[in-house]
PDB file of N, CA and C in Angstrom:
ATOM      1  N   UNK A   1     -25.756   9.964 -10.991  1.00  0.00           N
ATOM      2  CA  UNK A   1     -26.041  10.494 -12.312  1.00  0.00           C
ATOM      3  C   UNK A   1     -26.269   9.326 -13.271  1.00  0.00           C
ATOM      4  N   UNK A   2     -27.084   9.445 -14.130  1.00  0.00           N
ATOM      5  CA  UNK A   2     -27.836   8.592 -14.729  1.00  0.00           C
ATOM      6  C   UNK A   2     -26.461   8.624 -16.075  1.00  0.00           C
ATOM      7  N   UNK A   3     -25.964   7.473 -16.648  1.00  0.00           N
ATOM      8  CA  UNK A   3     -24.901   7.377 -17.875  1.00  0.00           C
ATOM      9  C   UNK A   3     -26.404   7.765 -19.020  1.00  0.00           C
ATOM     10  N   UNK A   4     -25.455   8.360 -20.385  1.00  0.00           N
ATOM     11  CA  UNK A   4     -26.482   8.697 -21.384  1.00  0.00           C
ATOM     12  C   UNK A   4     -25.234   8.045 -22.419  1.00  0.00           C
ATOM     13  N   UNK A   5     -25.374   7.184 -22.821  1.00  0.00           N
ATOM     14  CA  UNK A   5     -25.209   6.119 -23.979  1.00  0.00           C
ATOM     15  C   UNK A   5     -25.791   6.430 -25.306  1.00  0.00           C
ATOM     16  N   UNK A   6     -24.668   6.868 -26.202  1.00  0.00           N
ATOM     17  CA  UNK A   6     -25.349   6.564 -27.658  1.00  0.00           C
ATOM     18  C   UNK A   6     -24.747   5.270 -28.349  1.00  0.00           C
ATOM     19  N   UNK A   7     -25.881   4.813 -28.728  1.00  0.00           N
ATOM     20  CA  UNK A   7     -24.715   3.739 -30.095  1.00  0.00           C
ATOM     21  C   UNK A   7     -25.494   4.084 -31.185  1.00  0.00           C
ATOM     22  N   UNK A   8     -24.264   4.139 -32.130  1.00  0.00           N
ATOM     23  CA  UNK A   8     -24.816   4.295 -33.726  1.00  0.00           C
ATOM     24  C   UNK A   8     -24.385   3.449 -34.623  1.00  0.00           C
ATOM     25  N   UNK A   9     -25.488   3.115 -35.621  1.00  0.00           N
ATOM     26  CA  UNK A   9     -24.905   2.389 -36.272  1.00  0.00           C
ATOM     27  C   UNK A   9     -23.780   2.353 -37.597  1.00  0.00           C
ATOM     28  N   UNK A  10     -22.641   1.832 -37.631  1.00  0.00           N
ATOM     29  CA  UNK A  10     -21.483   3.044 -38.550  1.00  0.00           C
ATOM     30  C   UNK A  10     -21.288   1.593 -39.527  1.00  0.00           C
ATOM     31  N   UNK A  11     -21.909   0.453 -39.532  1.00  0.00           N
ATOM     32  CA  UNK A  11     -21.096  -0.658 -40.188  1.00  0.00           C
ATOM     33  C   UNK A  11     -21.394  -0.944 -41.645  1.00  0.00           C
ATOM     34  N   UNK A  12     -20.980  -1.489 -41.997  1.00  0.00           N
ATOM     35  CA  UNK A  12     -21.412  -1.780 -43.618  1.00  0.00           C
ATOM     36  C   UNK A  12     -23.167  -1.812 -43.978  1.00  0.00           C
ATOM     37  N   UNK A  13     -23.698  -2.131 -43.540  1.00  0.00           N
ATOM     38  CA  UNK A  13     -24.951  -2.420 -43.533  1.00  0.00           C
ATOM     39  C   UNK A  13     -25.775  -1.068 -43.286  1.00  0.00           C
ATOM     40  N   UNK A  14     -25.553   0.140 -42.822  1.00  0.00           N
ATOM     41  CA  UNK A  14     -25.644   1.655 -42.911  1.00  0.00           C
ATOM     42  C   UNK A  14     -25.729   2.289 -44.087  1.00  0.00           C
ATOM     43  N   UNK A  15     -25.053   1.369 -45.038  1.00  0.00           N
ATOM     44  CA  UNK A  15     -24.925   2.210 -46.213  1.00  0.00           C
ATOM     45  C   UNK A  15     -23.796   3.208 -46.411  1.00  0.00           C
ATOM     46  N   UNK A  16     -22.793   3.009 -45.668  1.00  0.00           N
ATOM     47  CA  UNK A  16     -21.530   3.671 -45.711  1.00  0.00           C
ATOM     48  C   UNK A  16     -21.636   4.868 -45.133  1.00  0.00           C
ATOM     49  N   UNK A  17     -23.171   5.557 -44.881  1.00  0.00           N
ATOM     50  CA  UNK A  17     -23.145   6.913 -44.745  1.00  0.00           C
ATOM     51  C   UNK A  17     -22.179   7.488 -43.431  1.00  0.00           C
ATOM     52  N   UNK A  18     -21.542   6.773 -42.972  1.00  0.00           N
ATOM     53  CA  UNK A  18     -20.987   7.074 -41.102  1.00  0.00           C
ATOM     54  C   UNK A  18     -19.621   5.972 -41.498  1.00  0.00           C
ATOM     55  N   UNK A  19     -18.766   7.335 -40.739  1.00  0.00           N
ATOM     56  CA  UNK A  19     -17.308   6.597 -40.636  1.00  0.00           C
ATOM     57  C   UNK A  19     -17.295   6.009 -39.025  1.00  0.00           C
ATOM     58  N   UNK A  20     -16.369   5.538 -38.482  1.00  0.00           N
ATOM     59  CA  UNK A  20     -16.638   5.420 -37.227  1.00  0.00           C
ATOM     60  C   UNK A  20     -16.458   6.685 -36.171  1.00  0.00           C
ATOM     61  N   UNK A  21     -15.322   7.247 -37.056  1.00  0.00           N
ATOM     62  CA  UNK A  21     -14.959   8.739 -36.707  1.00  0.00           C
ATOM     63  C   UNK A  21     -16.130   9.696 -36.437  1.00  0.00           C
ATOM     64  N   UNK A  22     -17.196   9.449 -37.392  1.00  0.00           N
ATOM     65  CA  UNK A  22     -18.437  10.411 -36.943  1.00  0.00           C
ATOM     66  C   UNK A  22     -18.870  10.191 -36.034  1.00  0.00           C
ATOM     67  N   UNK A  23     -19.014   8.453 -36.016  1.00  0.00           N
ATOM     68  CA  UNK A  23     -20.026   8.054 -35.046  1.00  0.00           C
ATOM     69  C   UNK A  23     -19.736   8.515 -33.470  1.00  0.00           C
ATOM     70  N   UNK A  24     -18.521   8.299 -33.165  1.00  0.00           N
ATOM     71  CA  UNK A  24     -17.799   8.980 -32.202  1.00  0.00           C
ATOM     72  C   UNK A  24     -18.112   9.821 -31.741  1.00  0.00           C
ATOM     73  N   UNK A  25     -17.575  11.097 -32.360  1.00  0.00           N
ATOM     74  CA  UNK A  25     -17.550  12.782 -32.595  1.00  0.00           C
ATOM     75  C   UNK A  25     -19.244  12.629 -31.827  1.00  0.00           C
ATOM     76  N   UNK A  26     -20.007  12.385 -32.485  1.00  0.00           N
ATOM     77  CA  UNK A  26     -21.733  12.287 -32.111  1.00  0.00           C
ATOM     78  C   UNK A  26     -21.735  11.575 -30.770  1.00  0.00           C
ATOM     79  N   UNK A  27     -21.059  10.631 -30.410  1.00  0.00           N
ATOM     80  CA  UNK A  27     -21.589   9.483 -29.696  1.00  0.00           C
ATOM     81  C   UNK A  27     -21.411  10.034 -27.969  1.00  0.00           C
ATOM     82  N   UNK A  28     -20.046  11.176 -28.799  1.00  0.00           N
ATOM     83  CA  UNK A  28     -19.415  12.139 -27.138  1.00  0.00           C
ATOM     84  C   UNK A  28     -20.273  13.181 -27.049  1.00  0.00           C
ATOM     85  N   UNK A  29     -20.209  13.825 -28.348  1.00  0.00           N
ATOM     86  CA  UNK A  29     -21.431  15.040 -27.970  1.00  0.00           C
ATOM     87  C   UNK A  29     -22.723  14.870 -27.494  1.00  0.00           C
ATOM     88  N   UNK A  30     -23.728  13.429 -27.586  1.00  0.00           N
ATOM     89  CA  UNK A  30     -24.594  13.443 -27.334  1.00  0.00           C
ATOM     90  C   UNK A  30     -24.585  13.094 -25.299  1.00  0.00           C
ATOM     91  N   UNK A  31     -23.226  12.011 -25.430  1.00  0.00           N
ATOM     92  CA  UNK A  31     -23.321  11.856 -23.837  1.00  0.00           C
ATOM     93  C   UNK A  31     -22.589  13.051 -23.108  1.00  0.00           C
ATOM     94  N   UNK A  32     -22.436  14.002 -23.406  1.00  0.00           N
ATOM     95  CA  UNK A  32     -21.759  15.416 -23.180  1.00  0.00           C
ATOM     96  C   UNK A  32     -22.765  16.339 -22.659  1.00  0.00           C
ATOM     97  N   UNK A  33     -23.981  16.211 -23.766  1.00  0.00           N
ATOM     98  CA  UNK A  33     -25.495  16.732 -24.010  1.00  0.00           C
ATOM     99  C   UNK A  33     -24.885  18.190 -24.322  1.00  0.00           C
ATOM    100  N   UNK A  34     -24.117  17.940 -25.359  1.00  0.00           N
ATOM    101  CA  UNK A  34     -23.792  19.205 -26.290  1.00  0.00           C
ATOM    102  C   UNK A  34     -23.731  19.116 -27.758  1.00  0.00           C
ATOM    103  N   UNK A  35     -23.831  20.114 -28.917  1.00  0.00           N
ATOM    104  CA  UNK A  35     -23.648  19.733 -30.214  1.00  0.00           C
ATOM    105  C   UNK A  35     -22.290  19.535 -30.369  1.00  0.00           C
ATOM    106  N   UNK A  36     -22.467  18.686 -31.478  1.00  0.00           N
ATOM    107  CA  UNK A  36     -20.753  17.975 -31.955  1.00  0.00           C
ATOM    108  C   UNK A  36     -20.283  19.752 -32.109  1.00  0.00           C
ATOM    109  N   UNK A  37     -20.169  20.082 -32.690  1.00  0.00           N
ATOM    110  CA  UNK A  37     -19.542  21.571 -33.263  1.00  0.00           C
ATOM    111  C   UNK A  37     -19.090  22.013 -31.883  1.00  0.00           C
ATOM    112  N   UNK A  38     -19.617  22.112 -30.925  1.00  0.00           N
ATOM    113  CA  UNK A  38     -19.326  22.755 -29.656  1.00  0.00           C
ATOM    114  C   UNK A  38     -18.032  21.824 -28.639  1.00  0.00           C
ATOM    115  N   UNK A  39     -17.800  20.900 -29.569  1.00  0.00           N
ATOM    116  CA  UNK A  39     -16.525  19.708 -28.440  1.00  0.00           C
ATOM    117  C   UNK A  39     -15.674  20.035 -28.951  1.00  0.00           C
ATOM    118  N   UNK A  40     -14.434  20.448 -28.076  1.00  0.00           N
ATOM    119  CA  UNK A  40     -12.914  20.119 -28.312  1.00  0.00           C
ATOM    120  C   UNK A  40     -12.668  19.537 -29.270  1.00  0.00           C
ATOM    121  N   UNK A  41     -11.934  19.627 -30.376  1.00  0.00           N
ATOM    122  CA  UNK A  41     -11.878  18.708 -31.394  1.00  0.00           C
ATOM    123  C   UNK A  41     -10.774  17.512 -30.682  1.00  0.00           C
ATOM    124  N   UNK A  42     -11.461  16.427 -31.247  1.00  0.00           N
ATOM    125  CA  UNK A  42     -11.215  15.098 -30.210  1.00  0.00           C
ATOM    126  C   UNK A  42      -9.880  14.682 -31.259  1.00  0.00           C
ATOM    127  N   UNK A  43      -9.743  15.212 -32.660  1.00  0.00           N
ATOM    128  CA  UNK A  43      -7.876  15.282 -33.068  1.00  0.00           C
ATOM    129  C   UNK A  43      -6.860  15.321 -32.937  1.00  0.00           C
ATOM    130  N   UNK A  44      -6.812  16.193 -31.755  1.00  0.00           N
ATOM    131  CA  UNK A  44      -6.124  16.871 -31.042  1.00  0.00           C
ATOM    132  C   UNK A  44      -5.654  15.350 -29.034  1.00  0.00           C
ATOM    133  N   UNK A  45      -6.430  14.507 -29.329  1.00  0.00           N
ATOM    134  CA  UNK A  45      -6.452  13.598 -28.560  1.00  0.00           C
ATOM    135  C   UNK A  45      -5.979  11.961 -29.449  1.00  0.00           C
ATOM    136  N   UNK A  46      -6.992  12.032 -29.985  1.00  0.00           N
ATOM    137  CA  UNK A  46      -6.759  10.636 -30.195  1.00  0.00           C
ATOM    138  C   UNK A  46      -6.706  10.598 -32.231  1.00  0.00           C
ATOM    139  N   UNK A  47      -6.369   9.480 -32.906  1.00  0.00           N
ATOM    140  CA  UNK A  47      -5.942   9.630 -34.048  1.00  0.00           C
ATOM    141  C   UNK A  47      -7.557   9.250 -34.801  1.00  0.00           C
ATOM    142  N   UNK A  48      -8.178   9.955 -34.620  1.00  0.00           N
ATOM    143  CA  UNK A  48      -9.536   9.393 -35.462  1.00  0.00           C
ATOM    144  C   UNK A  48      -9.555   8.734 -36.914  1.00  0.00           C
ATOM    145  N   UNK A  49      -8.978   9.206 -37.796  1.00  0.00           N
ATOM    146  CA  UNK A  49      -8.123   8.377 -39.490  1.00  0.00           C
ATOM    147  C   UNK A  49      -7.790   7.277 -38.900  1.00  0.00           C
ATOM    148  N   UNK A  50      -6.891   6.589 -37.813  1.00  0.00           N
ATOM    149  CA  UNK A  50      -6.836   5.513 -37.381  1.00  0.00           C
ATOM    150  C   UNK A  50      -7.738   4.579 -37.209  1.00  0.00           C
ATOM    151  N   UNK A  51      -9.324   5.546 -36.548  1.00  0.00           N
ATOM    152  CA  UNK A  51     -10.276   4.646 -35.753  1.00  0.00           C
ATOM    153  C   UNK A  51     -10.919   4.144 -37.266  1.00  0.00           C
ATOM    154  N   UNK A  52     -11.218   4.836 -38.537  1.00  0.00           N
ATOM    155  CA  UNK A  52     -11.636   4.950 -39.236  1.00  0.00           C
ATOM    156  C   UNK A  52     -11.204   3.846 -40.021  1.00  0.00           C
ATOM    157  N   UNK A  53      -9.894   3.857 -40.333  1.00  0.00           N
ATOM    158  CA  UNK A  53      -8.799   2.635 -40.846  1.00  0.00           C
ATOM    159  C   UNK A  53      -9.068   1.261 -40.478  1.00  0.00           C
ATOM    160  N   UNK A  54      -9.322   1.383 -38.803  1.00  0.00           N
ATOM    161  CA  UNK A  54      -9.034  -0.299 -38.459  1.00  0.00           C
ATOM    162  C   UNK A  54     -10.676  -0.511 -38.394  1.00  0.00           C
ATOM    163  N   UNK A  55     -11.801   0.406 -38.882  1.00  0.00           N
ATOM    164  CA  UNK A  55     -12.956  -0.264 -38.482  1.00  0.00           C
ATOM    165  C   UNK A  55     -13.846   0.337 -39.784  1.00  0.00           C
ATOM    166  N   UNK A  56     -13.107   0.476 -41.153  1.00  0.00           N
ATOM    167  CA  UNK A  56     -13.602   0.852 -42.605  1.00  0.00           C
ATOM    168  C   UNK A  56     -13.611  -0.370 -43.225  1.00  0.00           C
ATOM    169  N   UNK A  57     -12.691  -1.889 -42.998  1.00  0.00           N
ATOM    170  CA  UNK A  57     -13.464  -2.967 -43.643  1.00  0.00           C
ATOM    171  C   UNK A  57     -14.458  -3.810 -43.114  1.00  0.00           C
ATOM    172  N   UNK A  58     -14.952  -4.381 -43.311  1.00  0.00           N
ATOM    173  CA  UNK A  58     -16.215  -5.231 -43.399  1.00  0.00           C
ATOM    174  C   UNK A  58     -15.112  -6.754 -42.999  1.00  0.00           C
ATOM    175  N   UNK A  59     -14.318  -6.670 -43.797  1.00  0.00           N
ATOM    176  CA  UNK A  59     -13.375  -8.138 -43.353  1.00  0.00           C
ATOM    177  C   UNK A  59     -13.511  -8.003 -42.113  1.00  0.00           C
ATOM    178  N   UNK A  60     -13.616  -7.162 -40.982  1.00  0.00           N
ATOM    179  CA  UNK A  60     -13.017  -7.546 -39.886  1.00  0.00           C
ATOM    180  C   UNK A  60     -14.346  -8.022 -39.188  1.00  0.00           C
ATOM    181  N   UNK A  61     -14.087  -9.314 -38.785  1.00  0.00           N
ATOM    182  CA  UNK A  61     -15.202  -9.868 -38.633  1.00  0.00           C
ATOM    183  C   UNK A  61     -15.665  -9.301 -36.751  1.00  0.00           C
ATOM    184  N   UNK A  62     -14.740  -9.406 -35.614  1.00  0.00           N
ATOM    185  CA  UNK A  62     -14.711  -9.261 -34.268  1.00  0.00           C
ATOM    186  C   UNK A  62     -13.654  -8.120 -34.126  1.00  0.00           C
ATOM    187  N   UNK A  63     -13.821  -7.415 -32.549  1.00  0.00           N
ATOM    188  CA  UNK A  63     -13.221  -6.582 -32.410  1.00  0.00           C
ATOM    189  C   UNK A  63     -13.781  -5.500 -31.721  1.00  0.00           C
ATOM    190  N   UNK A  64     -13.395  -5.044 -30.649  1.00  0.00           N
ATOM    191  CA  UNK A  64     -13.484  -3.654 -30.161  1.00  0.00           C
ATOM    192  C   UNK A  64     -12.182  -2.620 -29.789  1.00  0.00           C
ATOM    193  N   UNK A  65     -12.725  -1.515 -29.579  1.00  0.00           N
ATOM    194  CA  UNK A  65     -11.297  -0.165 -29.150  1.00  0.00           C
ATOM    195  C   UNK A  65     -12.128   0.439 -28.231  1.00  0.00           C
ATOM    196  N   UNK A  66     -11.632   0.396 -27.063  1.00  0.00           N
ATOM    197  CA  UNK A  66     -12.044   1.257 -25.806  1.00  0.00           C
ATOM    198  C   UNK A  66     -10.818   2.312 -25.549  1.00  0.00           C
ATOM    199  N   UNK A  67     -11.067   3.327 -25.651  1.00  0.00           N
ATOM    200  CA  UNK A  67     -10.869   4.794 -24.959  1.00  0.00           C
ATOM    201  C   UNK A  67     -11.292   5.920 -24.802  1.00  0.00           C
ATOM    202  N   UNK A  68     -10.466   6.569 -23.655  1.00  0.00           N
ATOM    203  CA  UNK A  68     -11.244   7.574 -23.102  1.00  0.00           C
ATOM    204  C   UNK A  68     -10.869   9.060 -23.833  1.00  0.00           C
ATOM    205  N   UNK A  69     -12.071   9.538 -24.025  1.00  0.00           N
ATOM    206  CA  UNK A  69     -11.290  10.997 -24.373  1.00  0.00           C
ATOM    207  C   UNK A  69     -12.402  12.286 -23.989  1.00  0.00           C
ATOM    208  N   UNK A  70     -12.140  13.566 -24.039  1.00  0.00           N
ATOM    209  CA  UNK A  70     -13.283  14.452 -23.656  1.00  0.00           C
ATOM    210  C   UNK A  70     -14.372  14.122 -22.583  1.00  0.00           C
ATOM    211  N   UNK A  71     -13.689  13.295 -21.627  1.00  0.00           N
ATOM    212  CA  UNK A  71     -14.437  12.948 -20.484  1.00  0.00           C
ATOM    213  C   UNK A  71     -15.291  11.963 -20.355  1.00  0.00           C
ATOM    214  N   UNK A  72     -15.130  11.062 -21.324  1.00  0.00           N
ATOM    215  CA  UNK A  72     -16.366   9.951 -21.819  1.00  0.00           C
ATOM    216  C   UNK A  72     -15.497   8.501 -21.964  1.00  0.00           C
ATOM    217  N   UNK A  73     -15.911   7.699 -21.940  1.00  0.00           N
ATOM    218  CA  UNK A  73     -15.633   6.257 -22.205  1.00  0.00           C
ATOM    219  C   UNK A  73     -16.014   5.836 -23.674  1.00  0.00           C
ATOM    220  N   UNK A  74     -15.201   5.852 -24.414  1.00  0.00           N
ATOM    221  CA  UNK A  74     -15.537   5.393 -25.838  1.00  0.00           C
ATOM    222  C   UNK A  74     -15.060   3.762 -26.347  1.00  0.00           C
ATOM    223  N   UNK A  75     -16.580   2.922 -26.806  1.00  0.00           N
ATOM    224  CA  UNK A  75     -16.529   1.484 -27.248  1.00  0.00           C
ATOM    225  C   UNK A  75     -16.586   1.910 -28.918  1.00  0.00           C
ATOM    226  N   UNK A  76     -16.112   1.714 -29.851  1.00  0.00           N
ATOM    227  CA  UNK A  76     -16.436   1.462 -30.743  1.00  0.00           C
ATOM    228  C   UNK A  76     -15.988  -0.279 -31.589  1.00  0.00           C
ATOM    229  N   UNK A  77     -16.885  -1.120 -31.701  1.00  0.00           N
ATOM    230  CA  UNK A  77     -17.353  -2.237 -31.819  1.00  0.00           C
ATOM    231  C   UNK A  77     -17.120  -2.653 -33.777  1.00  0.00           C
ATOM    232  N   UNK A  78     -16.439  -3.357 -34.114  1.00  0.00           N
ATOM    233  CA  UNK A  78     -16.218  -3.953 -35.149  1.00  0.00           C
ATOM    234  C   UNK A  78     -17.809  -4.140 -36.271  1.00  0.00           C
ATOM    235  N   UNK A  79     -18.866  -4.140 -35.309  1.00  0.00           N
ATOM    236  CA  UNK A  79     -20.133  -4.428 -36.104  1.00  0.00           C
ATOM    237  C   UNK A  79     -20.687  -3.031 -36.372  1.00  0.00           C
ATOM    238  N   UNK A  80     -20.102  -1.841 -35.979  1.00  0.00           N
ATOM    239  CA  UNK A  80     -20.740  -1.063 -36.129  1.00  0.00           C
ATOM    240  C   UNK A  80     -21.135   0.276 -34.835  1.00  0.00           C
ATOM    241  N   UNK A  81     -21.098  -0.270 -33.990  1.00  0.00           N
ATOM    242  CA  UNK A  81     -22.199  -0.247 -32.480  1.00  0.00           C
ATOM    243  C   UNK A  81     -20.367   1.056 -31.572  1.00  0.00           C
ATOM    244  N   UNK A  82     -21.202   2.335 -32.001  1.00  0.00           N
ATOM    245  CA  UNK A  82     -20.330   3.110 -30.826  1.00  0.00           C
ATOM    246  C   UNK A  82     -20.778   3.756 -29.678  1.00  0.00           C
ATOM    247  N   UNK A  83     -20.633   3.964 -28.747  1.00  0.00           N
ATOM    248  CA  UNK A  83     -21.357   4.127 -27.339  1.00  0.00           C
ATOM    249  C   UNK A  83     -20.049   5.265 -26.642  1.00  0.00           C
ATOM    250  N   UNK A  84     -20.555   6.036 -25.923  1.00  0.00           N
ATOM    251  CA  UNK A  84     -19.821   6.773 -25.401  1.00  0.00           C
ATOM    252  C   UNK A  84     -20.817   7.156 -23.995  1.00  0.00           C
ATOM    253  N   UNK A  85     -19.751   6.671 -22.594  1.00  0.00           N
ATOM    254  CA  UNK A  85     -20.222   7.261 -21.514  1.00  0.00           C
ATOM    255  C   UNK A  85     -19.707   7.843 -20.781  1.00  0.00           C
ATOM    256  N   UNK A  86     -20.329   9.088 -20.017  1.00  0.00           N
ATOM    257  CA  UNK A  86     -19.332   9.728 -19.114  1.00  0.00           C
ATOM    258  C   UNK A  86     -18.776   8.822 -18.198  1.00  0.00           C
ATOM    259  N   UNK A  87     -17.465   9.650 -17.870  1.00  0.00           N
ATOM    260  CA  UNK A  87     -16.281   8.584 -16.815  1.00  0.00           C
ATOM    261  C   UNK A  87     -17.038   8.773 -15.561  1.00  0.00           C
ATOM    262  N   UNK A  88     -17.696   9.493 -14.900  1.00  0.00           N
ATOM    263  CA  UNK A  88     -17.749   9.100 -13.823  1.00  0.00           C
ATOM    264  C   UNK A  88     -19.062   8.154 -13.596  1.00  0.00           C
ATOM    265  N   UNK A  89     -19.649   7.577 -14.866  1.00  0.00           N
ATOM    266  CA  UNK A  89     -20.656   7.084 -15.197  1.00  0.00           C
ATOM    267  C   UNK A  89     -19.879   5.109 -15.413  1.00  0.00           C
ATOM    268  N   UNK A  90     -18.782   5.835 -16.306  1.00  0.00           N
ATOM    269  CA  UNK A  90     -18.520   4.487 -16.905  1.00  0.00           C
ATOM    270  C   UNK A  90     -18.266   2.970 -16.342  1.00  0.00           C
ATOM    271  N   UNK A  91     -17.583   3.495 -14.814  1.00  0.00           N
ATOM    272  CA  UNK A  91     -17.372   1.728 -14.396  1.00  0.00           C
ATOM    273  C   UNK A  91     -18.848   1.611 -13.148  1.00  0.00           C
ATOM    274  N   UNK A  92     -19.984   1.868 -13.486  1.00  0.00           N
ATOM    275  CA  UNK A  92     -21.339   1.306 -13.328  1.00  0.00           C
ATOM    276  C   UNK A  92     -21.771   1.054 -14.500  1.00  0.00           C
ATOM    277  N   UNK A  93     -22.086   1.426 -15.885  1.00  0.00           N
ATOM    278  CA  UNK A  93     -22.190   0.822 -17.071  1.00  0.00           C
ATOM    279  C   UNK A  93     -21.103   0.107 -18.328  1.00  0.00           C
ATOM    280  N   UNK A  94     -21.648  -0.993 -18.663  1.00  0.00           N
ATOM    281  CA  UNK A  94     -21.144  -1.150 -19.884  1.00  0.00           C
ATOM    282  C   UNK A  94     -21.507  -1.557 -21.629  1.00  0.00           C
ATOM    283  N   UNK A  95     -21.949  -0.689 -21.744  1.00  0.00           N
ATOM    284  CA  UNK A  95     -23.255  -0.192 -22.701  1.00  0.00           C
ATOM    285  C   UNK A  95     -23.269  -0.970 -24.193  1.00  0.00           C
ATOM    286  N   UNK A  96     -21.305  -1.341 -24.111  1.00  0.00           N
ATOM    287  CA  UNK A  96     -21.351  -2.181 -25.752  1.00  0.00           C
ATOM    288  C   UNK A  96     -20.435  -3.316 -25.159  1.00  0.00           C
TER     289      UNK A  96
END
């Protein structure tokens, strides 16, 4: 099975419009190949206000958070850059 990788861009340079939390939420639904509205709310897993917290300043110059949740491999990347791949996809790709 072919991995389906999104990265979006969530970093200062976006224009604020994307928390990382969205980017996420999107980044699973798209490698899911379902609408966000239709996923498990991923709240209920992991602390998204957290992901949002440690990757809402711009100070932070380096940095990534890898985990898994709703069946996907989630990178979300200090510059911005979130990628989500399915697990049985994930240790043949590594997309960020």
């Amino acid at each position: 099975m072919t991995a389906r990788t999104t990265v979006t861009d969530s970093g200062p340079d976006a224009g604020g419009a994307d928390r990382a939390s969205e980017a996420v939420i999107r980044a699973v639904a798209e490698a899911k190949g379902v609408d966000p509205l239709d996923l498990d709310p991923l709240y209920d897993r992991i602390d998204l206000d957290a992901v949002d917290r440690l990757f809402a300043s711009s100070d932070v110059p380096a940095g990534r958070l890898t985990f898994d949740v709703a069946g996907c491999r989630v990178r979300v990347r200090a510059d911005g850059q979130v990628s989500a791949t399915p697990l049985e996809d994930a240790d043949r790709v590594d997309p960020v």
